[in-house]
C-alpha atoms as a PDB file:
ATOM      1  CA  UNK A   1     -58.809  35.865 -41.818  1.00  0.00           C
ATOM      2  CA  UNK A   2     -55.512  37.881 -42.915  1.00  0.00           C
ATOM      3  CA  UNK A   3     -55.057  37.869 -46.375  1.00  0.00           C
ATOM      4  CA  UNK A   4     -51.347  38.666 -47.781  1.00  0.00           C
ATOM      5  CA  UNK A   5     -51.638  40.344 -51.102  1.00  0.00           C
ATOM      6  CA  UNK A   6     -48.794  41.777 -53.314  1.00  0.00           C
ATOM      7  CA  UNK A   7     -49.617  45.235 -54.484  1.00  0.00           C
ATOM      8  CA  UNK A   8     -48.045  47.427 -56.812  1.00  0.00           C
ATOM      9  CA  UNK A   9     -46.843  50.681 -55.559  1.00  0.00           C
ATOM     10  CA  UNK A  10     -48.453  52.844 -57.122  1.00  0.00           C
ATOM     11  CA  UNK A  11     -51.899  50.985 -56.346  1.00  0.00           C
ATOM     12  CA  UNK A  12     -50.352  50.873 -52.340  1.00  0.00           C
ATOM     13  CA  UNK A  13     -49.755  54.432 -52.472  1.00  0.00           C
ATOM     14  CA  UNK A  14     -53.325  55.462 -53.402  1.00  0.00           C
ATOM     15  CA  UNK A  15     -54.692  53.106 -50.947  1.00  0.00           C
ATOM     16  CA  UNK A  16     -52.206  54.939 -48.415  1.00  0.00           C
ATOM     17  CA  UNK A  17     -53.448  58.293 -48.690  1.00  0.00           C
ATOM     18  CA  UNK A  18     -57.107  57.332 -48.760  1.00  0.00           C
ATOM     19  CA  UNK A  19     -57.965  58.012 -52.339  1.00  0.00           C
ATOM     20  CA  UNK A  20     -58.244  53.978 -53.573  1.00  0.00           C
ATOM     21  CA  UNK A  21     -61.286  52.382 -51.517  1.00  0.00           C
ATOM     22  CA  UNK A  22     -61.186  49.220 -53.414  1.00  0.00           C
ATOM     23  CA  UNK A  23     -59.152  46.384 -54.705  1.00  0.00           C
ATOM     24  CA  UNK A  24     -60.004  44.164 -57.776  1.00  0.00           C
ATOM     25  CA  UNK A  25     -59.223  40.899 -57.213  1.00  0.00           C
ATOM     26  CA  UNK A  26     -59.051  37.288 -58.028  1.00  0.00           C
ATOM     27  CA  UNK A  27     -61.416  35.466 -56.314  1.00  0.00           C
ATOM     28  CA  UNK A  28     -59.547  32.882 -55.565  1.00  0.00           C
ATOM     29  CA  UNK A  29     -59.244  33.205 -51.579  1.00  0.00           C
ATOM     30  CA  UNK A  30     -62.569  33.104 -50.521  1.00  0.00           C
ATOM     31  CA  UNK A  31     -62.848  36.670 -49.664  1.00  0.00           C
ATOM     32  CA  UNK A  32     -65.260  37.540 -46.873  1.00  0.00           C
ATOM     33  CA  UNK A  33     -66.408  40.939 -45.496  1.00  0.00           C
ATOM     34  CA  UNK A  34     -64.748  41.770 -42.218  1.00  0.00           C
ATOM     35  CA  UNK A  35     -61.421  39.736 -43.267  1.00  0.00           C
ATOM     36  CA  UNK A  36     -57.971  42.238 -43.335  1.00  0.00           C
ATOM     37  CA  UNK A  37     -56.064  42.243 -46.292  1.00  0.00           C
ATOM     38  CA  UNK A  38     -52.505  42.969 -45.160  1.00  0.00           C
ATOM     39  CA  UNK A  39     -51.312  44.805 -48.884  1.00  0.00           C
ATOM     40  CA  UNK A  40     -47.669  44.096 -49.026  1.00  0.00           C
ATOM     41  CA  UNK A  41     -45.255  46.610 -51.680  1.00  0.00           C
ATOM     42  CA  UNK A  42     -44.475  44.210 -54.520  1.00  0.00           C
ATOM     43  CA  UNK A  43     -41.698  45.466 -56.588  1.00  0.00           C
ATOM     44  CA  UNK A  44     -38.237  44.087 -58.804  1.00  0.00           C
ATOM     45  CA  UNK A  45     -40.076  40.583 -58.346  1.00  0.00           C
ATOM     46  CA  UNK A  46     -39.883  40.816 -54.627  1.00  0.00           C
ATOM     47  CA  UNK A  47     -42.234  41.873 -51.794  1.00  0.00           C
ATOM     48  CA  UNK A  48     -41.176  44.225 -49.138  1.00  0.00           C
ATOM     49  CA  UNK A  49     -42.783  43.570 -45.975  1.00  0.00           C
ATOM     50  CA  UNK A  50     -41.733  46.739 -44.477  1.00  0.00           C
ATOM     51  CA  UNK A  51     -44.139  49.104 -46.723  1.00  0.00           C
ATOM     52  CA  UNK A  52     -47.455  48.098 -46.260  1.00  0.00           C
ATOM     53  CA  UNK A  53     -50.700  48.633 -45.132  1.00  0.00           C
ATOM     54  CA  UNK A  54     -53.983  46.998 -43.579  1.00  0.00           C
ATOM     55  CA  UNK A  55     -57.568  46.980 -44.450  1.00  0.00           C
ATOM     56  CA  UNK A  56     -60.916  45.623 -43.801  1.00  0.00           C
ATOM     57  CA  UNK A  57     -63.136  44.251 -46.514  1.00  0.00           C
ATOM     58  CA  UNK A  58     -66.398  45.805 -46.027  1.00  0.00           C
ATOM     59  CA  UNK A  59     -68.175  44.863 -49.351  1.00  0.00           C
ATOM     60  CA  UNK A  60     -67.415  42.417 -51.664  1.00  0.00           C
ATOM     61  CA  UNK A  61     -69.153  42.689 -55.162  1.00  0.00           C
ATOM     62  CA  UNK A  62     -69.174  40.024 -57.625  1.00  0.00           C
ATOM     63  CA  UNK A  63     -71.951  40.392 -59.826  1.00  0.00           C
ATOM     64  CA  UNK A  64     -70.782  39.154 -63.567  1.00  0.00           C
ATOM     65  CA  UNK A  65     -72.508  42.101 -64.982  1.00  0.00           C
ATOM     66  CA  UNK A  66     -70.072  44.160 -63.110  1.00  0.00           C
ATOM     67  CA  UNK A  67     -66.915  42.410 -62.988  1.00  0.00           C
ATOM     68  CA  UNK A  68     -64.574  40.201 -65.319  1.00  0.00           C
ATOM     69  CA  UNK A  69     -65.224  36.219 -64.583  1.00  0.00           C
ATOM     70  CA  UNK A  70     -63.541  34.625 -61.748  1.00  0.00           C
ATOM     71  CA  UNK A  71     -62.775  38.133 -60.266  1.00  0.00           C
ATOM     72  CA  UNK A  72     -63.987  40.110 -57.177  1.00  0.00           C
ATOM     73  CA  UNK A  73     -64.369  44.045 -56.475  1.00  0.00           C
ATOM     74  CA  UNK A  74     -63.481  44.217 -52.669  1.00  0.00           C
ATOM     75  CA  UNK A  75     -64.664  47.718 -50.697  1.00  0.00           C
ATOM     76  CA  UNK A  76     -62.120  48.367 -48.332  1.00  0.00           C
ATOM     77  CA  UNK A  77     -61.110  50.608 -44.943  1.00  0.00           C
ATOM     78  CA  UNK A  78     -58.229  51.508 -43.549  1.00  0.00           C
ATOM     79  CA  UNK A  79     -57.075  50.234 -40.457  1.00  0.00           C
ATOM     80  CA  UNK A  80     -55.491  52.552 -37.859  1.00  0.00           C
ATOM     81  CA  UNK A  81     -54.956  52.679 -34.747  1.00  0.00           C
ATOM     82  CA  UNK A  82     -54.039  55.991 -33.300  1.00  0.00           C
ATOM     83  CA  UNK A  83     -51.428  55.630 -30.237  1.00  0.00           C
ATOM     84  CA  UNK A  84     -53.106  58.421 -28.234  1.00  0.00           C
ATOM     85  CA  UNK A  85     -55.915  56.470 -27.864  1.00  0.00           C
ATOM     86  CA  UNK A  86     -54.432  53.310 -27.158  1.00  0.00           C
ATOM     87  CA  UNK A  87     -52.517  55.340 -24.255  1.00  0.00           C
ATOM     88  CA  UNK A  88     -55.398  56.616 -22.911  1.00  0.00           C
ATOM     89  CA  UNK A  89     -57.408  53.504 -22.466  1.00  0.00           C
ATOM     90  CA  UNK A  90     -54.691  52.008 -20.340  1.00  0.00           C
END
């Protein structure tokens, strides 16, 4: 499952360079690990769908002792795919 999210830029940025590993979210989607969260640059009241970026859930916690009611801490991954290598498995 693809998930399109508006994200703040800031927030897209660090996820970007590798330094934001997470994403606190509603959970309101039915968020599963393995599904791609397509995080779309949400600014002015508009999202641009040419900045964004892709990543896998790979843990979802959602213990109430950790996080706020009704909300999910997602651990995310990067996904890239590196063109060399996609040449060189033609």
């Amino acid at each position: 499952m693809i998930h399109r999210l508006k994200t703040q830029k800031e927030y897209l940025l660090d996820v970007m360079s590798g330094n934001k590993t997470f994403e606190v979210r509603k959970n309101d989607r039915d968020f599963k690990v393995g599904d791609i969260l397509d995080l779309i640059l949400y600014e002015h009241g508009e999202m641009n769908f040419n900045a964004h970026e892709n990543v896998v859930i790979t843990y979802i916690l959602d213990d109430e002792e950790y996080c706020k009611e009704g909300f999910v801490i997602l651990g995310v991954k990067l996904i890239k795919v590196h063109l060399d290598e996609l040449k060189e498995n033609k």
